[in-house]
C-alpha atoms as a PDB file:
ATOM      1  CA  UNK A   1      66.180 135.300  53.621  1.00  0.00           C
ATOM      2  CA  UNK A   2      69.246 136.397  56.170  1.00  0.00           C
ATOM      3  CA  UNK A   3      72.542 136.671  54.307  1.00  0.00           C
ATOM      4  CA  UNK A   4      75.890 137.123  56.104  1.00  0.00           C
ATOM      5  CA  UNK A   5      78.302 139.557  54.314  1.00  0.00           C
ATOM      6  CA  UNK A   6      82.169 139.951  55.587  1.00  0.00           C
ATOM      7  CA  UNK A   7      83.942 143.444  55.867  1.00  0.00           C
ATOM      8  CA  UNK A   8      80.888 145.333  56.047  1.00  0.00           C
ATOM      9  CA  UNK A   9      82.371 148.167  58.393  1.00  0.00           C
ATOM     10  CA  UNK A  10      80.483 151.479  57.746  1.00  0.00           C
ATOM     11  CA  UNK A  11      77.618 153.305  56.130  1.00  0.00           C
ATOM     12  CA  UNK A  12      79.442 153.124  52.765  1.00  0.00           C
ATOM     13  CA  UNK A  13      79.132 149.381  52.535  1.00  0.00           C
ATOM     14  CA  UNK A  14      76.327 149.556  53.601  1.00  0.00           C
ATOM     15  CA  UNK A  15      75.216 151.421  50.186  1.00  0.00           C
ATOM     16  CA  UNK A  16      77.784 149.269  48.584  1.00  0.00           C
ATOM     17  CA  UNK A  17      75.949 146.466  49.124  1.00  0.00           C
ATOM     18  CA  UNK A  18      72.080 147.754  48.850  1.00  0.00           C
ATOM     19  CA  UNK A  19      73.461 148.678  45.471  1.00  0.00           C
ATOM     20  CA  UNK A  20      74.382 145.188  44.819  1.00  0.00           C
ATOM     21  CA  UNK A  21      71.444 143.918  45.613  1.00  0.00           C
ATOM     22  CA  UNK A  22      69.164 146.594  44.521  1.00  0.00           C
ATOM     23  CA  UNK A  23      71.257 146.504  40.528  1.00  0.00           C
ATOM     24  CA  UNK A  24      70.742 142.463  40.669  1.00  0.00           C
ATOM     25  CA  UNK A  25      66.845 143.466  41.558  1.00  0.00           C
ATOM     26  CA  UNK A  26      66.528 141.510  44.982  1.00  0.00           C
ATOM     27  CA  UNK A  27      64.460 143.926  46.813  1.00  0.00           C
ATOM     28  CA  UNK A  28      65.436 143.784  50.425  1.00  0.00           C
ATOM     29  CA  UNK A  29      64.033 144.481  53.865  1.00  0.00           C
ATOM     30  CA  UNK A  30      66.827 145.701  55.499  1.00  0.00           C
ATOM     31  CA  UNK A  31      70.471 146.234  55.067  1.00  0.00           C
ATOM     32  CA  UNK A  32      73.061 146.593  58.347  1.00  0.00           C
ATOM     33  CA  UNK A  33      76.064 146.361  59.001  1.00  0.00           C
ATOM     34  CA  UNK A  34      77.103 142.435  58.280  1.00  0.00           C
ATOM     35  CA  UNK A  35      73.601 141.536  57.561  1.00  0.00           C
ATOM     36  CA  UNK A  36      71.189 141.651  54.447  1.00  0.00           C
ATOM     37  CA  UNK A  37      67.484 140.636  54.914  1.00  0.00           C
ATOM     38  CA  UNK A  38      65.879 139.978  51.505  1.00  0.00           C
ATOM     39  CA  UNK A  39      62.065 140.121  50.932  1.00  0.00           C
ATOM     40  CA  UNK A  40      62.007 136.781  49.271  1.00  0.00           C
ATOM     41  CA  UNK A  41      64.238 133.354  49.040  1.00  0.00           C
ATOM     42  CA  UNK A  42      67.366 133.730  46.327  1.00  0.00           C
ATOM     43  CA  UNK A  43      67.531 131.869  43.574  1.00  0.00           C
ATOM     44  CA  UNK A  44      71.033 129.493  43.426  1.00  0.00           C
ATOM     45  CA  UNK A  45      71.775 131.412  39.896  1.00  0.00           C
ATOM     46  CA  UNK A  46      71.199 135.140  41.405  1.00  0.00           C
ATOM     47  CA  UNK A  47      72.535 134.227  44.827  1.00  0.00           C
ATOM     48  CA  UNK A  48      76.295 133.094  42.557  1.00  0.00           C
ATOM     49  CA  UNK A  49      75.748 136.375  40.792  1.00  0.00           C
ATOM     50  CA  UNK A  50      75.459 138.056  43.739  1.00  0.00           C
ATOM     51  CA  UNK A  51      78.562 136.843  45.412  1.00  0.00           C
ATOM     52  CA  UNK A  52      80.254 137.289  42.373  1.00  0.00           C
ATOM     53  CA  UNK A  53      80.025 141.383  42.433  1.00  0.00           C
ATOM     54  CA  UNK A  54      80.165 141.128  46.099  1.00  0.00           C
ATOM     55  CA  UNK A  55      83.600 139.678  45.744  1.00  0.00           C
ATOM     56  CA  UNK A  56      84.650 142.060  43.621  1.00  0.00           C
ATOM     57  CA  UNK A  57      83.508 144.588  45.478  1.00  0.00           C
ATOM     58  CA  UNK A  58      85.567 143.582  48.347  1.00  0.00           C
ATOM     59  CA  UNK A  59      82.986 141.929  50.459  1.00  0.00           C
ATOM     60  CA  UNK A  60      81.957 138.148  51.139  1.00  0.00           C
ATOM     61  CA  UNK A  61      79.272 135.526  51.957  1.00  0.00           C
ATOM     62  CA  UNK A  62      79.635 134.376  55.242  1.00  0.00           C
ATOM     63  CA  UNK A  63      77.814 130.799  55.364  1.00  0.00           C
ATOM     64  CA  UNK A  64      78.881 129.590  58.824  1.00  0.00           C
ATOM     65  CA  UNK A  65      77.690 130.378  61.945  1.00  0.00           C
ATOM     66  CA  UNK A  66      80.907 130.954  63.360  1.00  0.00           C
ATOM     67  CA  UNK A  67      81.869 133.267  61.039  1.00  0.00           C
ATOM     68  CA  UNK A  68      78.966 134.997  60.768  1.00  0.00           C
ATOM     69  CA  UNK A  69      78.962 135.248  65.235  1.00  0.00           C
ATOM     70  CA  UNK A  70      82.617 136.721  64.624  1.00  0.00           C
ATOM     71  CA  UNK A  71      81.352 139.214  62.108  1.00  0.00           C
ATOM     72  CA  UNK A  72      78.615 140.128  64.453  1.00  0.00           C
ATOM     73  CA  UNK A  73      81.134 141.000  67.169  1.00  0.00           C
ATOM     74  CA  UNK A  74      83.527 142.661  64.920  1.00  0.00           C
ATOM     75  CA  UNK A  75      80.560 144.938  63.886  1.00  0.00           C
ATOM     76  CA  UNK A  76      79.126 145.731  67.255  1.00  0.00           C
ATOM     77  CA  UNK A  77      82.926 147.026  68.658  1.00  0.00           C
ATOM     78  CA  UNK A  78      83.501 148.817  65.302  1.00  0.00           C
ATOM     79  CA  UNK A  79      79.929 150.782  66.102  1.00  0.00           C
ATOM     80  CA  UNK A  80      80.199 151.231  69.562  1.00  0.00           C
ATOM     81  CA  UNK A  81      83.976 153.097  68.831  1.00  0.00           C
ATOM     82  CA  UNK A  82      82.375 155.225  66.150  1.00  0.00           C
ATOM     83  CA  UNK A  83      79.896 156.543  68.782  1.00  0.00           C
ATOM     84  CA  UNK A  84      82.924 158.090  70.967  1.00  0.00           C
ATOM     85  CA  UNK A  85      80.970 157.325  74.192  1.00  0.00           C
ATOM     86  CA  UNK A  86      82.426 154.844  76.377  1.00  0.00           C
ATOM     87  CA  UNK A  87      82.412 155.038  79.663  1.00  0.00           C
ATOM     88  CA  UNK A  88      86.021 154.628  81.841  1.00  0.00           C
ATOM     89  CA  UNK A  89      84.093 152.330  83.207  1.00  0.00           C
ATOM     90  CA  UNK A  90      83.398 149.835  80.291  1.00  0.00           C
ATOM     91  CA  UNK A  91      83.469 146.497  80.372  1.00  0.00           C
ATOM     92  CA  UNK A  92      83.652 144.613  76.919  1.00  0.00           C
ATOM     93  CA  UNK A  93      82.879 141.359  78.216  1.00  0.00           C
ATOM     94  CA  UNK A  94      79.487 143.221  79.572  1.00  0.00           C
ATOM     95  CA  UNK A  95      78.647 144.699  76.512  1.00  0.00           C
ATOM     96  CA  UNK A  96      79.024 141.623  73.955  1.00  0.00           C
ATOM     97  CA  UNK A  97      77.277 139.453  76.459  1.00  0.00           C
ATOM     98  CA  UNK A  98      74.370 141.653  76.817  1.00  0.00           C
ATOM     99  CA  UNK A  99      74.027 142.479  73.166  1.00  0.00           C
ATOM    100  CA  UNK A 100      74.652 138.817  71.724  1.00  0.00           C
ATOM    101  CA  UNK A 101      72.626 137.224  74.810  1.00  0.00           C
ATOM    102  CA  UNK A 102      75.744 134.472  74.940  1.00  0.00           C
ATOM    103  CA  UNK A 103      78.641 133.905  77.992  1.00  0.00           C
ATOM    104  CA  UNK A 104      81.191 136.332  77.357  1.00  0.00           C
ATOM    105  CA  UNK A 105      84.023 132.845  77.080  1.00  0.00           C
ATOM    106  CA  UNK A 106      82.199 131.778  74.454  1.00  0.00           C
ATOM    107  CA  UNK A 107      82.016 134.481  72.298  1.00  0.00           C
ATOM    108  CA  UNK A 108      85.651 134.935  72.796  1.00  0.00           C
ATOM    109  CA  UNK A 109      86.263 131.781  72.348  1.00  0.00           C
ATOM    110  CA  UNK A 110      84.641 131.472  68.597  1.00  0.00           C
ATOM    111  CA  UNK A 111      86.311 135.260  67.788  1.00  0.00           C
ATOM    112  CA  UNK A 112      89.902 133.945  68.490  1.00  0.00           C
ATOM    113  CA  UNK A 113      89.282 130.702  66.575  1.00  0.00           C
ATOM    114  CA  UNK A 114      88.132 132.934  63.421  1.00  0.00           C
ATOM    115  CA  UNK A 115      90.347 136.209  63.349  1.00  0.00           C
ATOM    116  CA  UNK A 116      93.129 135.239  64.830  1.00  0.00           C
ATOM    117  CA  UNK A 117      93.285 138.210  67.217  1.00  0.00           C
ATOM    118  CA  UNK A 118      91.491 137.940  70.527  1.00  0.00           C
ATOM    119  CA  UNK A 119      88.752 140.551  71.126  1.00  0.00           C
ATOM    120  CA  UNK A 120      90.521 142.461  73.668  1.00  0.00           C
ATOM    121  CA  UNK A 121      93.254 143.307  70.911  1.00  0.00           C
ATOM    122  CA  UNK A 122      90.758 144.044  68.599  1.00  0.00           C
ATOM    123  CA  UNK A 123      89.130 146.220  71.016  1.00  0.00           C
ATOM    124  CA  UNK A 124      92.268 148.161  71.768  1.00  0.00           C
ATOM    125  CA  UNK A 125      92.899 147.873  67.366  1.00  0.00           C
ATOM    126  CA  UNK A 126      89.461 149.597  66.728  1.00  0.00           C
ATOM    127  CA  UNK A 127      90.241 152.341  69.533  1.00  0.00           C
ATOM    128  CA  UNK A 128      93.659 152.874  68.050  1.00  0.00           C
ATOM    129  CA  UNK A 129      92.705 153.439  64.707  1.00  0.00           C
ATOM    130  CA  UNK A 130      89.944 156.179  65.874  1.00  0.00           C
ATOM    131  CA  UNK A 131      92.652 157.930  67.985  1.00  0.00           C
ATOM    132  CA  UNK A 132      94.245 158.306  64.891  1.00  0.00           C
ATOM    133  CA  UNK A 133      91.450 159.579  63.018  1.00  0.00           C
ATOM    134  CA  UNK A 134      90.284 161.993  65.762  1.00  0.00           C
ATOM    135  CA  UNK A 135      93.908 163.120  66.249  1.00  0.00           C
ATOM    136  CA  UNK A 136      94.172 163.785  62.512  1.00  0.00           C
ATOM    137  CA  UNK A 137      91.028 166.017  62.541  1.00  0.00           C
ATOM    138  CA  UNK A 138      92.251 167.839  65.038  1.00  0.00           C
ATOM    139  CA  UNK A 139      88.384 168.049  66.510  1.00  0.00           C
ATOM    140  CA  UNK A 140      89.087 167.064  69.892  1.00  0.00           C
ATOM    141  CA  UNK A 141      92.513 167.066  72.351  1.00  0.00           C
ATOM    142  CA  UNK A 142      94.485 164.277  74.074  1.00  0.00           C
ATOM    143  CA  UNK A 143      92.090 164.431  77.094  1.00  0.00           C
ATOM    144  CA  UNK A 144      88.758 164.703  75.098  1.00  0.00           C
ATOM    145  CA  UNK A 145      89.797 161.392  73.142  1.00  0.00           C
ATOM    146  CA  UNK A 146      90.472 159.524  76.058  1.00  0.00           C
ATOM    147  CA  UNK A 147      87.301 160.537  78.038  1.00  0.00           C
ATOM    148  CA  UNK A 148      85.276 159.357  74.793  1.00  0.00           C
ATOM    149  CA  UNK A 149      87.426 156.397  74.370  1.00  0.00           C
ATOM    150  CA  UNK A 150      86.808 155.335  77.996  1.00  0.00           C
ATOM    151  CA  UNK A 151      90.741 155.976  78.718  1.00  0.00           C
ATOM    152  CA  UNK A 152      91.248 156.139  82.518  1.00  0.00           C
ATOM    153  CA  UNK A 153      94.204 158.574  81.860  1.00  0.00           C
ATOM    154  CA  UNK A 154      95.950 160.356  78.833  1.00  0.00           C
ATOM    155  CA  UNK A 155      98.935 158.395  80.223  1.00  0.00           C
ATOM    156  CA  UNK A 156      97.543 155.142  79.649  1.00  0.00           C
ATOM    157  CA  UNK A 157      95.750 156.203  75.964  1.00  0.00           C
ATOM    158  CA  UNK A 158      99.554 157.585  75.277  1.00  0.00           C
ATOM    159  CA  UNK A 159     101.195 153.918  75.894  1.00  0.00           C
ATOM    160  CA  UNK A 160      98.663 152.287  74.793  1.00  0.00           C
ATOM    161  CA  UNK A 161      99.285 153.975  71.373  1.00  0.00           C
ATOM    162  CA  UNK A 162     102.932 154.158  71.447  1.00  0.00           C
ATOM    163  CA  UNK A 163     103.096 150.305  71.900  1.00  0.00           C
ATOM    164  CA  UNK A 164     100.786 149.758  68.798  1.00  0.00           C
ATOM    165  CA  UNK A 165     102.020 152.251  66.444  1.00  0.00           C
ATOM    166  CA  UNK A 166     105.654 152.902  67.895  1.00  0.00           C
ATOM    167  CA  UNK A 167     105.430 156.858  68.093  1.00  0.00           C
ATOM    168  CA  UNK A 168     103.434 158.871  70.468  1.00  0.00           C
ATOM    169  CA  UNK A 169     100.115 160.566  69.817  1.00  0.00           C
ATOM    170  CA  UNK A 170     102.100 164.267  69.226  1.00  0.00           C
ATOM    171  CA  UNK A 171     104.671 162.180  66.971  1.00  0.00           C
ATOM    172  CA  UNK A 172     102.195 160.412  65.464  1.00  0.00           C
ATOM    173  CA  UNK A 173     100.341 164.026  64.653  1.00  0.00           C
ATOM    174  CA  UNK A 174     103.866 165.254  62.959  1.00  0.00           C
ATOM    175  CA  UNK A 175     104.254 162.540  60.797  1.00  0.00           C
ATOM    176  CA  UNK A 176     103.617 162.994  57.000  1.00  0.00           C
ATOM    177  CA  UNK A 177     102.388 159.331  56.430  1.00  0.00           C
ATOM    178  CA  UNK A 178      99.849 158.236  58.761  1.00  0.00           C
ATOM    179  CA  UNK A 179      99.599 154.733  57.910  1.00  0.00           C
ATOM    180  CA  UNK A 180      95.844 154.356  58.871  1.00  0.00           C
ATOM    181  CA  UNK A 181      94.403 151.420  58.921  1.00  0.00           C
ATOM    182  CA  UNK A 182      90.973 150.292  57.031  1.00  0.00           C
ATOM    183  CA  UNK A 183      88.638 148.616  59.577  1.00  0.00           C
ATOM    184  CA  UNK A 184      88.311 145.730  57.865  1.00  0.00           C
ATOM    185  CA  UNK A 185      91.969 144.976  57.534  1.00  0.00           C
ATOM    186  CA  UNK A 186      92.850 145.015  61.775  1.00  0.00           C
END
């Protein structure tokens, strides 16, 4: 059985949720980001007890398709950020079409309809908010970020994160509240 689960965002949930499962004793097949695969059907009583802890573990069902397409989008840009290699060259439309095997239109179409954000912005959100994590780590410099962010130029990373956060990347860096933003909140 294929369950949908909202605001799965990282390997944490991820262990969130096999512990869910696992302490309910639903043995499943696999666990990914947005998706559990359970060895056997549910039954209606374990599958309400199920959402229950889910719930209040900040998580949730997702029963239609819409949704759970969204979900899958959501989870593909929030991985492909987290692996700091995109190429200047990037094209988002490319990469969601290829991995989802759907017209690019479409899938934008059905994100904007369930988010309220259009991909693009969520894009640019996701990239944003690992600026600001890379930035606070102090790992890499200005120029390293935007060559793994696919930036064409500082320049452009430096407006683009000075129009979504209001300060610039050496401002934001002084500040003594960061105001990051969980993943599943943008």
């Amino acid at each position: 059985m294929r369950i949908f689960i909202k605001n799965m965002v990282c390997n944490r949930c991820i262990a969130a949720v096999e512990n869910i499962f696992s302490s309910s004793e639903i043995k499943t097949s696999s666990v990914i980001l947005g998706e559990v695969e359970t060895e056997s059907d549910i039954p209606a009583e374990n599958m309400q007890r199920i959402e229950e802890k889910l719930l209040e573990t900040g998580f949730e069902r997702i029963m239609d398709s819409a949704h759970q397409l969204a979900e899958k989008i959501k989870n593909l840009i929030i991985i492909k950020v987290s692996e700091l290699d995109i190429d200047e060259n990037f094209l988002l439309s490319e990469f969601l079409s290829s991995k989802l095997h759907k017209d690019y239109s479409a899938l934008s179409k059905t994100f904007s309809q369930n988010e309220n954000i259009t991909l693009e912005q969520f894009f640019i959100l996701q990239k944003i908010e690992k600026v600001k994590e890379l930035l606070l780590y102090n790992e890499f410099n200005l120029t390293e970020i935007a060559g793994k962010l696919g930036y064409k130029s500082v320049q452009y990373l430096s407006s683009q994160f000075r129009n979504i956060t209001g300060f610039t990347p050496t401002e934001f860096k002084k500040l003594k509240e960061h105001n990051r933003k969980s993943l599943d909140n943008l």
